[in-house]
Protein backbone atom coordinates (compact mmCIF):
# COMPACT_ATOMS: atom_id res chain seq x y z
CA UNK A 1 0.00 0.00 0.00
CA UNK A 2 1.43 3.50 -1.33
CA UNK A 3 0.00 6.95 0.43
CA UNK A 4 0.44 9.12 -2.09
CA UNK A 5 -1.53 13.20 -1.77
CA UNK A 6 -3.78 12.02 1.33
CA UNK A 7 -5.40 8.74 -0.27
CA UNK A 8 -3.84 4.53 -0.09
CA UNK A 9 -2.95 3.31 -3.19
CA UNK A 10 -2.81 -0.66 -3.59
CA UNK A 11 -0.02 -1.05 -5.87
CA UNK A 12 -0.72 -4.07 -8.75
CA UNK A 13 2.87 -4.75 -9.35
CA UNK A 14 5.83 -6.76 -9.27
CA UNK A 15 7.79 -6.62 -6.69
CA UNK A 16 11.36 -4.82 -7.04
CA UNK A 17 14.35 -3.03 -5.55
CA UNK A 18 15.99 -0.28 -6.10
CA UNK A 19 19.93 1.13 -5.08
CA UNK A 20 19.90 4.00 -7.33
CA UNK A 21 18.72 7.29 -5.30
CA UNK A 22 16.73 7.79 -8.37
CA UNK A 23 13.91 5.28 -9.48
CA UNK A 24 10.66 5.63 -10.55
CA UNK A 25 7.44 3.42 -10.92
CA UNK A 26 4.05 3.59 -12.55
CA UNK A 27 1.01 3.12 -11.36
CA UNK A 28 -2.92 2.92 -12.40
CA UNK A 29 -6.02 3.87 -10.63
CA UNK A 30 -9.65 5.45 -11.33
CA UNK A 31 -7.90 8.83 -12.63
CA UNK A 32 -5.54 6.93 -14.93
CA UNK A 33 -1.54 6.12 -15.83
CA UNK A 34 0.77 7.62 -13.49
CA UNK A 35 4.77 7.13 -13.57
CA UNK A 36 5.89 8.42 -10.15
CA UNK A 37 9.92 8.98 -9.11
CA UNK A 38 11.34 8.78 -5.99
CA UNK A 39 14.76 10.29 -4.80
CA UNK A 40 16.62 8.08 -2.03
CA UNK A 41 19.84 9.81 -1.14
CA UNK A 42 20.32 7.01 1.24
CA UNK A 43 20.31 4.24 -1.37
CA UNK A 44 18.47 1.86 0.89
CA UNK A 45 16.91 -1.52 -0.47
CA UNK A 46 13.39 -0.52 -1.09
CA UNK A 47 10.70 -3.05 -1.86
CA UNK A 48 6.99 -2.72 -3.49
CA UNK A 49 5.39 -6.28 -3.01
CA UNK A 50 2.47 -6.69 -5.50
CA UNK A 51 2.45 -9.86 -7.64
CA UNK A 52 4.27 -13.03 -7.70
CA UNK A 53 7.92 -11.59 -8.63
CA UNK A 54 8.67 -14.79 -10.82
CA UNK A 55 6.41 -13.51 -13.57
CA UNK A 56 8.58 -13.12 -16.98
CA UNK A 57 8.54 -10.45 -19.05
CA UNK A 58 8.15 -11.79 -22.50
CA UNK A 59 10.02 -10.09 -25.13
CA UNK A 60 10.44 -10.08 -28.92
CA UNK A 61 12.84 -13.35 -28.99
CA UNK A 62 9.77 -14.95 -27.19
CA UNK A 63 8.11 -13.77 -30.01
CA UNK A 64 9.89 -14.50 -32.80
CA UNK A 65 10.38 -18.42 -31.34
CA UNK A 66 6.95 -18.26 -31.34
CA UNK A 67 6.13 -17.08 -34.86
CA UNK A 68 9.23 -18.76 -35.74
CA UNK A 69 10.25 -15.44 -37.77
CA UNK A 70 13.53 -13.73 -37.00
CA UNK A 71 14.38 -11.22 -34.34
CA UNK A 72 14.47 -8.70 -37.13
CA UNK A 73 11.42 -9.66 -38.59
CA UNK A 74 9.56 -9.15 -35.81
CA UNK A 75 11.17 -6.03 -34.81
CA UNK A 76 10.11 -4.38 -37.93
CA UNK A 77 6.60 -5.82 -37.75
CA UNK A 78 6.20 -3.97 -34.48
CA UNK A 79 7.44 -1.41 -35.67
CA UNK A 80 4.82 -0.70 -38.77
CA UNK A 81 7.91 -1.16 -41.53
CA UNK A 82 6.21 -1.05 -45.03
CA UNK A 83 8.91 -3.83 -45.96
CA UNK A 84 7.06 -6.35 -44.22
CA UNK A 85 4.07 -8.04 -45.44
CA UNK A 86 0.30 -7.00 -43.99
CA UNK A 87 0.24 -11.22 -42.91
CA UNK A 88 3.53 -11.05 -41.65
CA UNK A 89 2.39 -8.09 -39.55
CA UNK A 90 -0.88 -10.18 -38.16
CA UNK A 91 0.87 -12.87 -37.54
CA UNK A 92 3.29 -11.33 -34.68
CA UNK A 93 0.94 -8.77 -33.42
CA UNK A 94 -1.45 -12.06 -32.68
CA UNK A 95 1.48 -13.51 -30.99
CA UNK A 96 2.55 -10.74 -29.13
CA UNK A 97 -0.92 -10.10 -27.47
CA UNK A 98 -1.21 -13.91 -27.20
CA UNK A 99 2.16 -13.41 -25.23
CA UNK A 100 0.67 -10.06 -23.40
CA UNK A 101 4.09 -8.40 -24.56
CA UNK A 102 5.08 -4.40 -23.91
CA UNK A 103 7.60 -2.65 -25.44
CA UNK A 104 10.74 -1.91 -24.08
CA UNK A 105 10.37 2.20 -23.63
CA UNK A 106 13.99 2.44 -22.04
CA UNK A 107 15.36 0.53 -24.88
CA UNK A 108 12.98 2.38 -27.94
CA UNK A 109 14.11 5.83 -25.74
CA UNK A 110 18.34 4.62 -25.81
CA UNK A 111 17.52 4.09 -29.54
CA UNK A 112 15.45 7.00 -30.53
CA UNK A 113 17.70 9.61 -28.75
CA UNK A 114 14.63 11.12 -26.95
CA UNK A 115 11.49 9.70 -25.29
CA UNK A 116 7.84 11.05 -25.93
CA UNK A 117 7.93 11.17 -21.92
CA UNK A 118 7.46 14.74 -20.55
CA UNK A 119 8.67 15.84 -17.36
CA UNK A 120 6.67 18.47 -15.35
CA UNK A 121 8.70 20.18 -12.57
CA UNK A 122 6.57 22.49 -9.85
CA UNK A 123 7.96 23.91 -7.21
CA UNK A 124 6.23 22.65 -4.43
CA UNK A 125 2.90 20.94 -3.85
CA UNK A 126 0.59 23.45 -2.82
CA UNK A 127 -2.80 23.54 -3.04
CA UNK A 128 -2.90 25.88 -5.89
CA UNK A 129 0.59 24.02 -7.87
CA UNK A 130 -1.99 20.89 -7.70
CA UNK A 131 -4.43 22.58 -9.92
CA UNK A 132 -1.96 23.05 -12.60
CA UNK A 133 -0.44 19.63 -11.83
CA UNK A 134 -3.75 17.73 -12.61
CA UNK A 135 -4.88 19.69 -15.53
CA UNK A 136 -1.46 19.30 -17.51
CA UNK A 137 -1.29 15.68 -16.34
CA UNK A 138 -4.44 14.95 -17.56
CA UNK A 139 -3.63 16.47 -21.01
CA UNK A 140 -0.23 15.03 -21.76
CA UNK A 141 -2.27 11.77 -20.71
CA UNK A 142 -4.80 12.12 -23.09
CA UNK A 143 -2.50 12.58 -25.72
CA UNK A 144 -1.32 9.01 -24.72
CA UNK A 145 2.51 10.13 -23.69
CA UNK A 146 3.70 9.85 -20.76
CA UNK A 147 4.73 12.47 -18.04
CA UNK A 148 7.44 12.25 -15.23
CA UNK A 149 6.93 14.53 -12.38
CA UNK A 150 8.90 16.31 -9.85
CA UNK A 151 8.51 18.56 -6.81
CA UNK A 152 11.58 20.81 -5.98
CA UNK A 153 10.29 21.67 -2.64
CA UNK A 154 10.93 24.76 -2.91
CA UNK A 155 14.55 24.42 -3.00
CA UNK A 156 16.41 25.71 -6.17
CA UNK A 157 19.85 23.62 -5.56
CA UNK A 158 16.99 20.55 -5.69
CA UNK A 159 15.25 22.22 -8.88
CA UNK A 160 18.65 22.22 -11.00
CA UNK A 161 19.40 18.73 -9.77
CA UNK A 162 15.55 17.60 -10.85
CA UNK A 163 16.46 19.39 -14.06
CA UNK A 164 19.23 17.49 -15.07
CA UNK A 165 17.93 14.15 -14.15
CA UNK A 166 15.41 15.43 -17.09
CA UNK A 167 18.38 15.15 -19.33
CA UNK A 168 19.42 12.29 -18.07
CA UNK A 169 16.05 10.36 -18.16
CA UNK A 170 16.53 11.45 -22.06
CA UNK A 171 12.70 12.88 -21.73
CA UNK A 172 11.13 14.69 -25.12
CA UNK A 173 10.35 17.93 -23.00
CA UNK A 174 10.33 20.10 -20.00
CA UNK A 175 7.43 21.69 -18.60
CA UNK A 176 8.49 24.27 -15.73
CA UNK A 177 7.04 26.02 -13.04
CA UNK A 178 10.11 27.63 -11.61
CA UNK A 179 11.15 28.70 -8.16
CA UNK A 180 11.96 32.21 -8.83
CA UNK A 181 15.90 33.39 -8.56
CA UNK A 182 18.49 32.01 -11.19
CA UNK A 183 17.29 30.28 -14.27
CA UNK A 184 20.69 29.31 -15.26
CA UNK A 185 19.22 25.65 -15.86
CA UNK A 186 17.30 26.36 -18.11
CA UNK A 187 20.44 27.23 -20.18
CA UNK A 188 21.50 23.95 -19.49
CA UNK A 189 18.50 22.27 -20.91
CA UNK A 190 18.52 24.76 -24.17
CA UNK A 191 22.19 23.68 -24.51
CA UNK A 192 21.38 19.65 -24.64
CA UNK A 193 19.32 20.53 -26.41
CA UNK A 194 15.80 19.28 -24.40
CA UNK A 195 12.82 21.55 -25.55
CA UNK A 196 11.57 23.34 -22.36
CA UNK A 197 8.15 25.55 -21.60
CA UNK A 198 8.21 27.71 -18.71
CA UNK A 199 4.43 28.09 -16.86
CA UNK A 200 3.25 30.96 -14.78
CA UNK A 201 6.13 33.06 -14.95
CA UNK A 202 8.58 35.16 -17.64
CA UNK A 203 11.70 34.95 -17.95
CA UNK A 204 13.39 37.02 -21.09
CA UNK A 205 16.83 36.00 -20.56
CA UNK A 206 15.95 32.73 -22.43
CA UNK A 207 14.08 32.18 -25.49
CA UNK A 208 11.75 30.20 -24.77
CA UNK A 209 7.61 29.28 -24.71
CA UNK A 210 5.84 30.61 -21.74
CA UNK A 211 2.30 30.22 -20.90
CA UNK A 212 0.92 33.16 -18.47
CA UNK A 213 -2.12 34.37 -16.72
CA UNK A 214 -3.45 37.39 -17.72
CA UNK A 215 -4.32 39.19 -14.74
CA UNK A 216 -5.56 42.53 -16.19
CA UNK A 217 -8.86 41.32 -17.25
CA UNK A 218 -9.75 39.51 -13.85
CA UNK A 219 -8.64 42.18 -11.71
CA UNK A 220 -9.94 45.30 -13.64
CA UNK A 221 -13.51 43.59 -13.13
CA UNK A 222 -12.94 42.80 -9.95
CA UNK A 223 -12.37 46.32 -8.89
CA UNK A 224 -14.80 47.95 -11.36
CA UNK A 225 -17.43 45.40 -9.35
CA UNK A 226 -16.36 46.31 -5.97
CA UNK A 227 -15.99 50.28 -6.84
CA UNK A 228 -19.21 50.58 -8.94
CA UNK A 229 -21.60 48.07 -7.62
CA UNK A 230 -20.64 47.41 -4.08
CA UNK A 231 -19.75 51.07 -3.40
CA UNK A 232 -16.23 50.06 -2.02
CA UNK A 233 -13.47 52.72 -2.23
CA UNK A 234 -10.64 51.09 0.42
CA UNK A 235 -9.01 48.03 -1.10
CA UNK A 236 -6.42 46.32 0.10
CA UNK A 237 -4.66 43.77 -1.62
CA UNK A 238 -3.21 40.34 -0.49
CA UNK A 239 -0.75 39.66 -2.86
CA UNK A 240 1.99 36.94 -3.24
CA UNK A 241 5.23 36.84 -2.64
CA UNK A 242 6.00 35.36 -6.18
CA UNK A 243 8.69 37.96 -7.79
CA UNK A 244 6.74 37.17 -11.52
CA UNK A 245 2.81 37.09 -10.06
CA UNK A 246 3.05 39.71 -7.18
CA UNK A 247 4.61 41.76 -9.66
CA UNK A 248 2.16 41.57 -12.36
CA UNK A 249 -1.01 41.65 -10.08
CA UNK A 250 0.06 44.55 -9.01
CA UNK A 251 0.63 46.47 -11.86
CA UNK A 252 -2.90 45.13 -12.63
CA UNK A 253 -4.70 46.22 -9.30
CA UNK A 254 -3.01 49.70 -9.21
CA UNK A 255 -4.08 50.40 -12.81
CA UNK A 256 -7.81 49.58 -11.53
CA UNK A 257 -7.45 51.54 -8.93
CA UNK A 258 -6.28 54.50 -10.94
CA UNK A 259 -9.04 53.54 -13.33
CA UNK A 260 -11.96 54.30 -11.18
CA UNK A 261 -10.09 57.51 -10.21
CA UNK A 262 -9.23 55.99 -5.93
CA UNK A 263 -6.55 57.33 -4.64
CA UNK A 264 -5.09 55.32 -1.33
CA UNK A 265 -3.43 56.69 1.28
CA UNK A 266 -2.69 53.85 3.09
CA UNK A 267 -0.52 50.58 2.47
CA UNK A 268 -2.72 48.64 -0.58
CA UNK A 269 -0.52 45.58 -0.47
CA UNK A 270 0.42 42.47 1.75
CA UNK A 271 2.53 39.70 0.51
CA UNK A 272 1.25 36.51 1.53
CA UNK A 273 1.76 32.32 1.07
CA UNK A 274 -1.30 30.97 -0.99
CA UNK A 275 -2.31 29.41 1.84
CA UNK A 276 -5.93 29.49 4.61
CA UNK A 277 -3.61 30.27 7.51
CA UNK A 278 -1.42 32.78 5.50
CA UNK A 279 -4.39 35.16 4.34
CA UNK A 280 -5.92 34.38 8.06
CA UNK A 281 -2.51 35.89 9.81
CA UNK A 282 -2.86 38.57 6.82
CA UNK A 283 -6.12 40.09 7.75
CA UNK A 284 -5.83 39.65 11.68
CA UNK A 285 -2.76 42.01 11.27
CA UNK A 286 -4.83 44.63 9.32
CA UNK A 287 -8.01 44.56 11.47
CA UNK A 288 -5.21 44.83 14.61
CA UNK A 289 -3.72 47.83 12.74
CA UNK A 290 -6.94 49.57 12.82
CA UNK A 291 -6.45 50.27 9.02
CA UNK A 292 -10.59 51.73 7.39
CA UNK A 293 -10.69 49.25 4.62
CA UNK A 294 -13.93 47.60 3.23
CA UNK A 295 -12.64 45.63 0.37
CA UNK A 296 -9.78 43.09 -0.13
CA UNK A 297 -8.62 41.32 -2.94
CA UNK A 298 -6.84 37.68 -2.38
CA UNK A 299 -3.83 36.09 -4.08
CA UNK A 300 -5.95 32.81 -4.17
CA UNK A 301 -9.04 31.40 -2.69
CA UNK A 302 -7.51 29.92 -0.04
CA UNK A 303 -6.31 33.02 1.21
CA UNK A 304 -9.72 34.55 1.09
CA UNK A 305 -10.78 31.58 2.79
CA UNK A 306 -8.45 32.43 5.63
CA UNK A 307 -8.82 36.42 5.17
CA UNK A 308 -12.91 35.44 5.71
CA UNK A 309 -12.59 33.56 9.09
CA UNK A 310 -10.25 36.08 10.34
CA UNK A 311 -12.74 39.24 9.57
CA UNK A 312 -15.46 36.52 10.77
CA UNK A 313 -13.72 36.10 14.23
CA UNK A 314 -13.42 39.80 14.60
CA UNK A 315 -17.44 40.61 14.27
CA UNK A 316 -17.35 41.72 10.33
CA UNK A 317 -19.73 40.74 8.15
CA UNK A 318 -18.57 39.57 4.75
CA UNK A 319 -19.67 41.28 2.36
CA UNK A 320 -21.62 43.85 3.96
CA UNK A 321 -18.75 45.41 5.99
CA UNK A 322 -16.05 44.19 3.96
CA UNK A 323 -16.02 42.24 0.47
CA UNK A 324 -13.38 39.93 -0.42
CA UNK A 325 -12.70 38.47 -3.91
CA UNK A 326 -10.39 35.43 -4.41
CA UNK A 327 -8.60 34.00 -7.43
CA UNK A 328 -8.40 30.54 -9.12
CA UNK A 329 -11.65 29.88 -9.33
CA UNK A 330 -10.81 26.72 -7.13
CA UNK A 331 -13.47 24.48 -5.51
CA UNK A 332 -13.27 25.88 -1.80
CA UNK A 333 -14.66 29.02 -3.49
CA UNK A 334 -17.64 27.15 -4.54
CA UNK A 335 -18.23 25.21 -1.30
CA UNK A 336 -16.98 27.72 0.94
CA UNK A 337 -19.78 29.21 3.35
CA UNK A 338 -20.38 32.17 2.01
CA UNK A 339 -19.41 31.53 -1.61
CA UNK A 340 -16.53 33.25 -2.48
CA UNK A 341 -16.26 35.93 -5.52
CA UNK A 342 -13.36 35.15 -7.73
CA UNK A 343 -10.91 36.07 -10.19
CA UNK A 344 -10.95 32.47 -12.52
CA UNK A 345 -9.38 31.25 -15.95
CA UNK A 346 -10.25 28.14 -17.48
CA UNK A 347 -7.29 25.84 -16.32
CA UNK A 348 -7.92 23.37 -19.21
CA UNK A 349 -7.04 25.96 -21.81
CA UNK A 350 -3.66 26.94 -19.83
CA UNK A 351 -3.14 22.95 -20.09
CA UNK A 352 -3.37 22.96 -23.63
CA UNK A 353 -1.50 25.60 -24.61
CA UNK A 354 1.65 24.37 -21.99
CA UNK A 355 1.59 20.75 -23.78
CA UNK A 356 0.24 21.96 -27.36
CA UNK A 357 3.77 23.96 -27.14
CA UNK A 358 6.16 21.24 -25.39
CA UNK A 359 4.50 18.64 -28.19
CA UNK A 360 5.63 21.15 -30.72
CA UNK A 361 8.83 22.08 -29.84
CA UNK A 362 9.49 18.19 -29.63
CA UNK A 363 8.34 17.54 -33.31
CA UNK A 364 10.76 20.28 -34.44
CA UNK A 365 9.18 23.23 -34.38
CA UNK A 366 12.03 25.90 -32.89
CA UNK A 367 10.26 29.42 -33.05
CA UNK A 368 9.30 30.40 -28.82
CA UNK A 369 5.75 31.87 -28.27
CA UNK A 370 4.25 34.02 -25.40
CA UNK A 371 0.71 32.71 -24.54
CA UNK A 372 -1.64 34.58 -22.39
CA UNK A 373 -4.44 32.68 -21.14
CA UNK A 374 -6.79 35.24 -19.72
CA UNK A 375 -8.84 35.93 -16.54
CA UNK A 376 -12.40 37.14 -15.62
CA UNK A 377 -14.20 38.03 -12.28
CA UNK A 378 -16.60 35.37 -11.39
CA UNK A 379 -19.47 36.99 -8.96
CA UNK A 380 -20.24 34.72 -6.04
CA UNK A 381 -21.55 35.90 -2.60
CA UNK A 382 -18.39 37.71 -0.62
C-alpha cells in the first residue's frame, strides 16, 4: 500500500528493488496512468510487493520463437515497416498479445535519442501548484505520452538537480514552473538541447515558450465590481510573494485603482503564502492595525478563505462590511460558506497551450511563443 496526496494506493505490481537514489514506478487507478519517481539519497533496499515476482517479461525473442520469424522480422513488424508483409504483420501482433508483450520504452528511448515522456517540474505541492499539476497531467495523458513529475520543494539547488535528471532520463520535453531566482538551468537544458516551456512566470533571458495568466482582465472587473456596484473605495490587496505574479497583479490592481479615479493613502498591499492560515494571519494584522478598509482582494481562494474567518472572528460581516474576492476559481470558493467571488481562468485551456507547445517544440518546431491565457471576475456571494 502506497500513500500518495492524502489517499492509499494498492499497488498491482511486481515486486522490485531499487539502489539508485533515483527510481521511478508507474502506477494505475480510477484517474488513470501515473509514472511516479522517488529520490533516495540514502540508497536503501526498497521493496513494493504486488504480484508473484517470478512472472517473466516476455520479449520479442519470445516472439519470434513463437512465430518462428527472425528477431528482425519481428522487430520491424512492431514497428509498422512497409517492408514487411500486412500477414507477416498479423501474424506477430497475434502472438505478441497472445504473449501479453510491452515494449521496451527504455530501450525504444536509448535508440530513438529522446522519449515522448514529458517531465513536469513544480515547485512545491501546494494547493494551488496541484491545480496546474492535474490539468497538464491529464492532457499530456490524453495525448497518450507519458509524463514524469517532480517537486523541488521549494529548493532551487533541488530544482537544478531535478532538471538534469530530465536530461538524463533522455525525456522529449520540459514543462516548468520555476522557483523564482536564477534560471541558469534552463540554459543547461537549451544547450542539450531538451525543448523546455516555462508556466506561470517570464523569464526574457531565455528564449523560450511561456504560458501566463493574464491578470488585467480579472482584476480590472474585480475592482470595477467592488468600486461601482458594491460602493467600495478602500481596497487592500493580499498579494503573493512570487517575484513574476506579485509583480504583475500589481501592476494590474493599481491600474484599476487609478481607473476608477481611488486614490489610497494607506498601504494597498500584503505579501502573503497561498495558503488558509497565510491570508488568516494577513487580515488579523490589518483589522489589529486599525487600518478603514472595506474591500480586499486575495492572491488565491484559499487566502480569502483564511482572510474570511479572520474578519469573521473579529465581528465583520462579509460582504456587507467588507467584500473579499479570491482567485483561481478553485473548488473551496464554490463550497466555501459564504461563496466566495473570484478572479478564474479556465485551467484546461492553460493545459493545452503548456503541452500543445512542449508537443511542438518536440516535433521540431524551434520558433518560442508568449501565450496569455486570460482571466475574468466570477461573482459569487463575498
Amino acid at each position: 500500500m502506497l500513500h500518495l496526496s492524502g489517499q492509499n494506493v494498492q499497488l498491482p505490481f511486481y515486486s522490485f528493488s531499487a539502489f539508485s537514489p533515483w527510481f521511478s514506478l508507474s502506477l494505475c487507478d480510477d484517474f488513470g496512468l501515473y509514472r511516479l519517481a522517488f529520490y533516495a539519497p540514502q540508497r536503501r533496499m526498497i521493496r513494493v510487493t504486488g504480484m508473484d515476482n517470478t512472472t517473466k517479461q516476455n520479449t520479442i525473442i519470445d516472439i519470434a520463437r513463437d512465430t518462428g520469424l527472425s528477431v528482425a522480422t519481428v522487430s520491424r513488424a512492431l514497428n509498422s515497416n512497409p517492408n514487411v508483409t500486412e500477414a507477416t504483420k498479423r501474424r506477430v501482433l497475434a502472438s505478441a498479445r497472445k504473449l501479453n508483450y510491452s515494449p521496451n520504452e527504455n530501450a525504444k528511448t536509448l535508440a530513438r535519442g529522446l522519449s515522448d515522456t514529458i517531465g513536469l517540474l513544480l515547485p512545491d505541492n501546494s494547493k494551488v501548484n496541484h491545480l496546474f499539476f492535474s490539468a497538464i497531467n491529464a492532457e499530456i495523458l490524453r495525448r497518450k505520452m507519458d509524463v514524469l513529475t517532480f517537486n523541488a520543494n521549494n529548493s532551487v539547488v533541488l530544482e537544478e538537480t531535478l532538471i538534469k535528471e530530465f536530461i538524463n532520463r533522455r525525456v522529449g520535453g520540459i514543462i516548468v514552473l520555476p522557483i523564482p531566482g536564477d534560471y541558469s538551468f534552463i540554459g543547461e537544458a537549451m544547450r542539450r538541447p531538451v525543448p523546455l516551456v516555462v508556466i506561470g512566470r517570464f523569464v526574457p533571458d531565455y528564449p523560450v515558450s511561456h504560458i501566463l495568466l493574464d491578470f488585467r482582465k480579472g482584476i480590472c472587473e474585480a475592482v470595477d465590481h467592488l468600486v461601482v456596484s458594491r460602493q467600495k473605495k478602500r481596497i487592500v490587496q493580499l498579494a503573493l510573494k512570487d517575484v513574476y505574479e506579485g509583480i504583475e497583479r500589481r501592476k494590474a490592481f493599481e491600474f484599476a485603482l487609478k481607473a476608477n479615479g481611488i486614490e489610497f493613502d494607506q498601504k494597498p498591499l500584503y505579501l502573503v503564502e497561498d495558503t488558509c492560515e497565510s491570508g488568516y494571519e494577513a487580515m488579523k494584522r490589518i483589522c489589529d492595525s486599525g487600518m478603514q478598509l472595506d474591500a480586499v482582494i486575495c492572491s488565491s481562494d484559499y487566502t480569502a478563505a483564511g482572510a474570511i474567518r479572520a474578519l469573521i472572528d473579529r465581528g465583520k460581516k462579509v460582504p456587507d462590511d467588507i467584500a473579499v474576492v479570491g482567485f483561481h476559481n478553485t473548488d473551496i470558493s464554490e463550497y466555501y460558506t459564504p461563496r466566495i467571488s473570484t478572479v478564474g481562468f479556465d485551467i484546461n485551456e492553460f493545459a493545452r497551450a503548456a503541452v500543445d507547445n512542449i508537443i511542438a517544440h518536440m516535433r521540431g518546431t524551434p520558433e518560442p511563443k508568449n501565450i496569455g491565457i486570460s482571466t475574468a471576475f466570477i461573482q459569487k456571494e463575498t
